[in-house]
Protein backbone atom coordinates (compact mmCIF):
# COMPACT_ATOMS: atom_id res chain seq x y z
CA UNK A 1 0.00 0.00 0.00
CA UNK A 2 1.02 3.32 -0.57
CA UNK A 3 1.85 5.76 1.97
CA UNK A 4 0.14 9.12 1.66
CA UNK A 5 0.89 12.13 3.27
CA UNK A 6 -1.39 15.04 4.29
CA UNK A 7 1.59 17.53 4.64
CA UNK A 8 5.46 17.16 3.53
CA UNK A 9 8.02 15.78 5.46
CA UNK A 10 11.04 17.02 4.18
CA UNK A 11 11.50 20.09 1.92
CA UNK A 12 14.34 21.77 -0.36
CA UNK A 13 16.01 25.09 -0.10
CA UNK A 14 17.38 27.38 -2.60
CA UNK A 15 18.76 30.07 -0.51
CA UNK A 16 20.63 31.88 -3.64
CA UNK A 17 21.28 31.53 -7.98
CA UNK A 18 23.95 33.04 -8.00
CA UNK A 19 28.03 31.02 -7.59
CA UNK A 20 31.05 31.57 -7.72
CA UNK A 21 32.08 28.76 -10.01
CA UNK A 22 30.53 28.43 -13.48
CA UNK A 23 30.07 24.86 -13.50
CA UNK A 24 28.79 23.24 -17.36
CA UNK A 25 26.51 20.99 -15.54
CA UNK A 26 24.78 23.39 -13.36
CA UNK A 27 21.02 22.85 -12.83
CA UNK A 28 20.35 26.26 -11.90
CA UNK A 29 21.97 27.87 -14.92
CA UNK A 30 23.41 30.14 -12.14
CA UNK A 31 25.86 33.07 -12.52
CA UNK A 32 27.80 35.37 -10.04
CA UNK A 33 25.04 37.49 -9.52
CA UNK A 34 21.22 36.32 -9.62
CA UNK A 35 19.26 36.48 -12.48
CA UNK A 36 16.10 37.36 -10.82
CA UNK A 37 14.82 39.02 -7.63
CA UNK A 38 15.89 36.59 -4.85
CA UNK A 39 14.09 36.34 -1.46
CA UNK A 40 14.59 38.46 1.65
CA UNK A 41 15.31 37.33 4.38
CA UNK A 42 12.47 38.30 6.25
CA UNK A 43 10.51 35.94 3.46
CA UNK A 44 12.56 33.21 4.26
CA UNK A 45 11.96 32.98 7.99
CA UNK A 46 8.26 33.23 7.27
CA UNK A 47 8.91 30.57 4.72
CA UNK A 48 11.02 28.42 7.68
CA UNK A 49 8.35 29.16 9.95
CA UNK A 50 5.46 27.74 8.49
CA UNK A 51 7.63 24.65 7.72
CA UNK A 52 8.61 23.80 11.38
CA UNK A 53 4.57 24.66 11.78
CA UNK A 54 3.46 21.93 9.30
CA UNK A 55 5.74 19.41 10.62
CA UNK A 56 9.05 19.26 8.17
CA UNK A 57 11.50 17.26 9.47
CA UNK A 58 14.50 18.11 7.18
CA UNK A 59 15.52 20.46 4.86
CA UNK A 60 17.94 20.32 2.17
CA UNK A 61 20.07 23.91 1.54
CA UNK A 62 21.75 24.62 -1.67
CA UNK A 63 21.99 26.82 -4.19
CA UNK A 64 23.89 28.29 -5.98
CA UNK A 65 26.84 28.21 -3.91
CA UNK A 66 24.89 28.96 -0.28
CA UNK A 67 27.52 30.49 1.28
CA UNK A 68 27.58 33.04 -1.78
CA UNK A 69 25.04 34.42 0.00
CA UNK A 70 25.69 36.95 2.26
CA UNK A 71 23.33 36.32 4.62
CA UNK A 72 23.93 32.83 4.30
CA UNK A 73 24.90 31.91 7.77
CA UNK A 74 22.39 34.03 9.64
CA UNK A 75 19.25 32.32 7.19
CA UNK A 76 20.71 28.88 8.42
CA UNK A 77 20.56 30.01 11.90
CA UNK A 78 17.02 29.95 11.13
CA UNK A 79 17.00 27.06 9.83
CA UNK A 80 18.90 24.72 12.79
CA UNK A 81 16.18 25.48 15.85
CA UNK A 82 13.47 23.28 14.03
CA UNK A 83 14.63 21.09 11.13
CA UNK A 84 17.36 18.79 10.20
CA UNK A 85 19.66 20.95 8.21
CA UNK A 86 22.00 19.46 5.64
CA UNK A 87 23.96 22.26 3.40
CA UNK A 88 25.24 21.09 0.17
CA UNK A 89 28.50 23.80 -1.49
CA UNK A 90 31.65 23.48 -3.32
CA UNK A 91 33.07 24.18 -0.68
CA UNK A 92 35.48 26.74 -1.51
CA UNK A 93 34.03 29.35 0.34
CA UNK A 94 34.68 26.70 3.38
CA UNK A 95 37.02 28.56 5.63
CA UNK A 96 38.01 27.43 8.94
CA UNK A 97 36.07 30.24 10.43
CA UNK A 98 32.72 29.40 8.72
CA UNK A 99 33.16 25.74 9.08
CA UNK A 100 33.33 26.50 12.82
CA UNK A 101 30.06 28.72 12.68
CA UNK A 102 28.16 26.01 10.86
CA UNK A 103 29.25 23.85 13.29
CA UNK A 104 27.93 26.61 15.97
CA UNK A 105 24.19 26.87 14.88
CA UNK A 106 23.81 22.91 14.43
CA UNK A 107 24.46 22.10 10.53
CA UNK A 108 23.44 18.42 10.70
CA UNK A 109 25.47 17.37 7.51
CA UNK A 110 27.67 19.26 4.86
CA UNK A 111 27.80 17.69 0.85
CA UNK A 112 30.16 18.36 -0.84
CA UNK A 113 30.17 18.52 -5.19
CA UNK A 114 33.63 17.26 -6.65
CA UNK A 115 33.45 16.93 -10.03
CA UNK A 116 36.70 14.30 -10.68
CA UNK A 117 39.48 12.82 -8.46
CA UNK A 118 41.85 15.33 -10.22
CA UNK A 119 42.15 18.84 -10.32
CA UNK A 120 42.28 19.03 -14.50
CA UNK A 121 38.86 17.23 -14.42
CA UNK A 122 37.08 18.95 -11.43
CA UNK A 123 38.24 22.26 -12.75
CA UNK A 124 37.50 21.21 -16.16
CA UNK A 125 33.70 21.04 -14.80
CA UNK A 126 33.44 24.46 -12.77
CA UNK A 127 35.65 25.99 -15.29
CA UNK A 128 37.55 27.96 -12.41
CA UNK A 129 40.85 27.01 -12.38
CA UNK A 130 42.43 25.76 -8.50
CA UNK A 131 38.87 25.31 -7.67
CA UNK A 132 39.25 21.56 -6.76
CA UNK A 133 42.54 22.43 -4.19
CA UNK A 134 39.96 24.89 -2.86
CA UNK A 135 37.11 22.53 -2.24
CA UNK A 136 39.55 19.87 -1.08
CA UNK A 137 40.67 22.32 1.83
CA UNK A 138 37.08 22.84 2.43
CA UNK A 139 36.14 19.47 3.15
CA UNK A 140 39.29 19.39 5.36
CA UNK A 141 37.66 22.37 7.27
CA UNK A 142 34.64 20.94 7.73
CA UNK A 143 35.50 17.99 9.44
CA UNK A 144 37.65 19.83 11.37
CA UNK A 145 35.17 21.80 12.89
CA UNK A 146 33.31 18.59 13.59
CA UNK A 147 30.63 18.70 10.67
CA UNK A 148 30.02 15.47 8.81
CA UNK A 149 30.55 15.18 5.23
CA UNK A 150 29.97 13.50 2.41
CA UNK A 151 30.91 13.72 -1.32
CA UNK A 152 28.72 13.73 -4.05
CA UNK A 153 29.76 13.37 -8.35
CA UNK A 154 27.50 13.75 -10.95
CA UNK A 155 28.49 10.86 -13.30
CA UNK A 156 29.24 12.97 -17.15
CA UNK A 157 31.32 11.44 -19.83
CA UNK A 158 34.33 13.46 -18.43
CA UNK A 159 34.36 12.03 -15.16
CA UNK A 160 33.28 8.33 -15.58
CA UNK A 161 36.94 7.21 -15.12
CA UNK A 162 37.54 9.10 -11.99
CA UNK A 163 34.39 7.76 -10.19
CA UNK A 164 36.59 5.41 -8.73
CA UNK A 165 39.48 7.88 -7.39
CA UNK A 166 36.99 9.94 -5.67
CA UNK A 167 35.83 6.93 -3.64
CA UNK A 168 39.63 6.90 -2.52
CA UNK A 169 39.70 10.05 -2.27
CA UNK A 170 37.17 10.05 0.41
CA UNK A 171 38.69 7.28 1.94
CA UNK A 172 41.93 9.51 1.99
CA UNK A 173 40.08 12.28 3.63
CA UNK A 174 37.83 10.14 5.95
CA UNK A 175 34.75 11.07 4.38
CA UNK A 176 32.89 7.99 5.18
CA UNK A 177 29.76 8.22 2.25
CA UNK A 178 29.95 8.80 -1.52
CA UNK A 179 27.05 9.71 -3.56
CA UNK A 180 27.74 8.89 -7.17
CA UNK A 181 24.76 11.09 -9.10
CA UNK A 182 22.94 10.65 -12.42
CA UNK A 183 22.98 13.81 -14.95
CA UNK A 184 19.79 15.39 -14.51
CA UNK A 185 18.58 17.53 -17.38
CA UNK A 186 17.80 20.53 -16.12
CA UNK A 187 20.03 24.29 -16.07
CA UNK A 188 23.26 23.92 -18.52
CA UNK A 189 23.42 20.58 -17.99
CA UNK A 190 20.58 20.28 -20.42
CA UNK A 191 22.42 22.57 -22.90
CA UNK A 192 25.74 20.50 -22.31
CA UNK A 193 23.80 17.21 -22.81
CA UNK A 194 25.31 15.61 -25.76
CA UNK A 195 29.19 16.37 -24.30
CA UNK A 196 28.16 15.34 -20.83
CA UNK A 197 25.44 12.48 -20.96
CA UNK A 198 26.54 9.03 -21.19
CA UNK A 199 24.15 5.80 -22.54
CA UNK A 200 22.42 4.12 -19.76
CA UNK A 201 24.35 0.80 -20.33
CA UNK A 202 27.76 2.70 -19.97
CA UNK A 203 26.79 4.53 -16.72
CA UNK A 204 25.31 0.77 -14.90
CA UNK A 205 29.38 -0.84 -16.39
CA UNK A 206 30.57 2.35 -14.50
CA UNK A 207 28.75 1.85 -11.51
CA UNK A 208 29.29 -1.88 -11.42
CA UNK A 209 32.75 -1.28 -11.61
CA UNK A 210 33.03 0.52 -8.48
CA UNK A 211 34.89 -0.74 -4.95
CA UNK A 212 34.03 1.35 -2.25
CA UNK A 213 36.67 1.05 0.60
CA UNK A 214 35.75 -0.85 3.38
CA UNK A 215 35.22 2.77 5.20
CA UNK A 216 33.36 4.54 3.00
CA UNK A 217 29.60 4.02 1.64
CA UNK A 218 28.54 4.22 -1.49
CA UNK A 219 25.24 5.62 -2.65
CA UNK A 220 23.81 6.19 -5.94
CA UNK A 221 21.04 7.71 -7.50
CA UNK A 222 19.32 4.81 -9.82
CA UNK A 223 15.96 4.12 -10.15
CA UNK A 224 15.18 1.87 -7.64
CA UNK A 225 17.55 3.47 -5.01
CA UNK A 226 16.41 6.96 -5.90
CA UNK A 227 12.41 6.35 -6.24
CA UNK A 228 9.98 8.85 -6.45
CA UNK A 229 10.75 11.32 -3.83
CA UNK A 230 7.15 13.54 -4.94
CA UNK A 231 5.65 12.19 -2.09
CA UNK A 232 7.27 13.36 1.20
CA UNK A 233 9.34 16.75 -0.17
CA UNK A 234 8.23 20.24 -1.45
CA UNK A 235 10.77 22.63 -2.50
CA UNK A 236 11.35 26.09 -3.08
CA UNK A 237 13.87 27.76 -5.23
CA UNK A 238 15.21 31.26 -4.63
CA UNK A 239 12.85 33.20 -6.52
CA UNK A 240 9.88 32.00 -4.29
CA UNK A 241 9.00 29.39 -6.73
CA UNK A 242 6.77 25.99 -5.07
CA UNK A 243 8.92 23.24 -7.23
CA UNK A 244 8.27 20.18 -4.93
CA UNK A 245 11.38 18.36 -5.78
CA UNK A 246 15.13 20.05 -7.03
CA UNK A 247 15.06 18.07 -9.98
CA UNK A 248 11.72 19.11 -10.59
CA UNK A 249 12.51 23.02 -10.73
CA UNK A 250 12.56 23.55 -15.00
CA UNK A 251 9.26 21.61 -15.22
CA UNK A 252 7.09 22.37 -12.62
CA UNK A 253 5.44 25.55 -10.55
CA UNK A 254 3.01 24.91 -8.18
CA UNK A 255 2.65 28.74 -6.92
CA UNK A 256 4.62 31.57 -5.75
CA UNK A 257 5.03 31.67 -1.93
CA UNK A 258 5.11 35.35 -2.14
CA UNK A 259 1.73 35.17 -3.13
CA UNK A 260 -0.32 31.70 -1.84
CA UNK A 261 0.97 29.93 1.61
CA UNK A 262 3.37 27.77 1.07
CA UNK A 263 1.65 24.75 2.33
CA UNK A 264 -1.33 25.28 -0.32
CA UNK A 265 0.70 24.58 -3.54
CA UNK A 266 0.73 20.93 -1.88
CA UNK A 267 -2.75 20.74 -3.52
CA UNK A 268 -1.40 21.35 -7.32
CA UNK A 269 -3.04 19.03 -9.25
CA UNK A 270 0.09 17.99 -10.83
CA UNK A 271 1.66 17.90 -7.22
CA UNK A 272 -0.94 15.58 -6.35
CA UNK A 273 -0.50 13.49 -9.63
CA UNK A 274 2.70 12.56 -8.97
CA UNK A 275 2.46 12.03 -5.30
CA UNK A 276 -0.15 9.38 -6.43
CA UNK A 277 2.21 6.59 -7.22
CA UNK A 278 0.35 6.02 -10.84
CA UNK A 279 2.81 4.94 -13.24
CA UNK A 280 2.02 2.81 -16.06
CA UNK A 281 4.14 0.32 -15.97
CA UNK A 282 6.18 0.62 -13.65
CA UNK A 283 7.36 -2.86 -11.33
CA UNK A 284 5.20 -2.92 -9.03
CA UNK A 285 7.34 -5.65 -6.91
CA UNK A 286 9.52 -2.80 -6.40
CA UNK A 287 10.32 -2.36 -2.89
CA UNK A 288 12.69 0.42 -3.07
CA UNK A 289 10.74 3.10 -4.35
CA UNK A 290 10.37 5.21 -1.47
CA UNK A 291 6.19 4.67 -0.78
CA UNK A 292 5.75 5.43 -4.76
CA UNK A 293 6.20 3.09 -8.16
CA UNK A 294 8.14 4.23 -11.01
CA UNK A 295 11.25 6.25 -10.15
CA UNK A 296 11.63 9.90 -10.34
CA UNK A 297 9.55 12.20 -12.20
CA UNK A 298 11.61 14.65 -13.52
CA UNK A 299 13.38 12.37 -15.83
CA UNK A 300 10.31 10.30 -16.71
CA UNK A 301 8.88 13.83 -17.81
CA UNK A 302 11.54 14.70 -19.98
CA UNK A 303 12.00 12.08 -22.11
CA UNK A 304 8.65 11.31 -22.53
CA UNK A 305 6.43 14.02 -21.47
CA UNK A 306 4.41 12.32 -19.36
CA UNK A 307 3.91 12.21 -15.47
CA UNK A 308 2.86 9.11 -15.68
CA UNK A 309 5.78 6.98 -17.00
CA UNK A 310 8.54 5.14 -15.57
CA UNK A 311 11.85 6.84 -14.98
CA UNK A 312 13.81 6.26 -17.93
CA UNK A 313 17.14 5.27 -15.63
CA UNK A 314 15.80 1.44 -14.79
CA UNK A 315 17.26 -0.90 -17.12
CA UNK A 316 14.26 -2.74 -15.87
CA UNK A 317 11.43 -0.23 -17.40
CA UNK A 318 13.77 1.85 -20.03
CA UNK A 319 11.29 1.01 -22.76
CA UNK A 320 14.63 1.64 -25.45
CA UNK A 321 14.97 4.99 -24.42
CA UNK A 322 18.28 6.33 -25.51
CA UNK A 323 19.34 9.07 -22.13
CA UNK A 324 22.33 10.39 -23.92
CA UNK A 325 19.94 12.08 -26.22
CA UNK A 326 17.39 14.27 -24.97
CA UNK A 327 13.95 14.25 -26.98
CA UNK A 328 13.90 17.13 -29.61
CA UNK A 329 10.76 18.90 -28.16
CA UNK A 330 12.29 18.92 -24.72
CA UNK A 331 12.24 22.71 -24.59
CA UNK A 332 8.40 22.91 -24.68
CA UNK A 333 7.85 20.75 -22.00
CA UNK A 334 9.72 23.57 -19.50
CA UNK A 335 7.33 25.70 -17.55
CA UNK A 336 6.90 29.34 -18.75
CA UNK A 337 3.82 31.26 -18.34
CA UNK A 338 2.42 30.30 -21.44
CA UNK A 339 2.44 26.56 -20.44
CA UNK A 340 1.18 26.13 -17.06
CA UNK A 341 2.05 22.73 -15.29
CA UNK A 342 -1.21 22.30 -14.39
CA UNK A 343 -2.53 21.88 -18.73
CA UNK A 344 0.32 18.77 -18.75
CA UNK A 345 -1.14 16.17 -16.36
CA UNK A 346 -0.22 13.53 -19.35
């Protein structure tokens, strides 16, 4: 049976668009200053507060870089009192003196993006050259300080060799977990696709491939492991915009909570569509889907334009779908004004 929820559990954060790296897979598209009016403050904490109110548990921070922000550190002070708080950054704006005021107001769990085991390949990615010396030091900072961390790589065609040398590379560091990503289409990554995206069959050799060091635990981001998370989160990005999920954020818009409470775009009728756990066939004998059958529904959406499909990244339910190609009509299944969310419920 599926579990239903009245009210979200966990939620996402984008505190900021803007970064100071200028990463080709970036699903924000962000630059060093925001493209669009960001959130005050004062919005956040009303945003927080009707959160703790409803009963989130957790909340996921990113951005952006976060700590580009420069009220970053006071909006996660917010944050700490009433929700798990996990912060994910490059890291390079990890000093010892901010690592130890994370640390201070009760960060549960820093994530870190490295982008290869070697700097030519991680800087290759950000496009900022000594970046991956700088995020190196700031995963050293953090776990000075005391904050856990773990690692997380998108899988792209430029990095599939390293996969394996950042698993030793946490081990090196004592980071004890690894989170080896798919490529989501969404931001540049979705303009990069055809350098970056790799055929299903060549990312599940990659990932079989791997040894994770007896101290360090690997996750991944496959459909089953990463089922369809629709039901328990509801994110906002940094414009005010109700997304539900992260990897949701170029294809849907449930509301603006600068305009309706944020609890309210819950009730989208796409929301609710995919929080129903309809997908036609998807394997139903699943049992690591998270409450909800067919995998995630951002990637179902783009390649087929449907809600209601399995996600493309099973081997299981691909249906011949070829992920190192995006579908040519891709671009008209994005939200804009013209196309509300709600007019695409299959």
């Amino acid at each position: 049976m599926d579990l239903v929820l009245n009210e979200p559990l966990k939620s996402w954060l984008q505190v900021t668009q803007s970064c100071n790296l200028k990463c080709r897979q970036c699903y924000g598209d962000c630059a060093a200053e925001p493209r669009s009016q960001e959130m005050r403050r004062a919005e956040y904490a009303a945003l927080i507060r009707e959160m703790a109110e409803s009963g989130v548990i957790e909340v996921f921070v990113e951005g952006g870089e976060p700590l580009n922000r420069p009220d970053a550190l006071s909006l996660l002070a917010e944050l700490t009192p009433h929700v798990m708080t996990r912060l994910r950054t490059n890291a390079t704006l990890l000093t010892p003196e901010v690592a130890a005021e994370l640390k201070g107001i009760g960060i549960g769990e820093v994530y870190v993006d490295v982008l290869g085991a070697t700097a030519d390949t991680h800087d290759w990615h950000v496009q900022v050259p000594g970046s991956f010396d700088r995020t190196v030091q700031g995963v050293r900072n953090a776990q000075a300080a005391g904050l856990p961390v773990s690692l997380l790589i998108i899988m792209t065609r430029r990095n599939v060799h390293e996969l394996q040398g950042v698993l030793d590379l946490a081990a090196e560091l004592g980071v004890r977990r690894v989170g080896v990503l798919r490529l989501y289409p969404l931001g540049r990554a979705r303009t990069q696709w055809k350098e970056l995206a790799l055929r299903l069959p060549d990312q599940m050799t990659a990932l079989d491939a791997l040894q994770a060091p007896d101290s360090v635990h690997l996750m991944t981001s496959w459909h089953p492991k990463d089922g369809n998370c629709c039901w328990q989160n509801a994110g906002v990005d940094a414009t005010g915009r109700s997304v539900g999920c992260a990897y949701l954020r170029d294809y849907t818009d449930y509301g603006n909570v600068r305009e309706v409470s944020w609890l309210s775009t819950w009730n989208d009728p796409v929301y609710v569509h995919n929080r129903s756990g309809h997908v036609d066939g998807g394997c139903e004998s699943c049992e690591e889907t998270q409450g909800s059958s067919g995998g995630c529904r951002s990637t179902a959406f783009a390649f087929t334009g449907r809600w209601d499909t399995p996600d493309p990244f099973c081997t299981t339910t691909n249906g011949g779908i070829d992920v190192s190609q995006l579908p040519d009509d891709l671009e008209d299944r994005r939200v804009s004004p013209a196309v509300p969310a709600t007019s695409r419920l299959l």
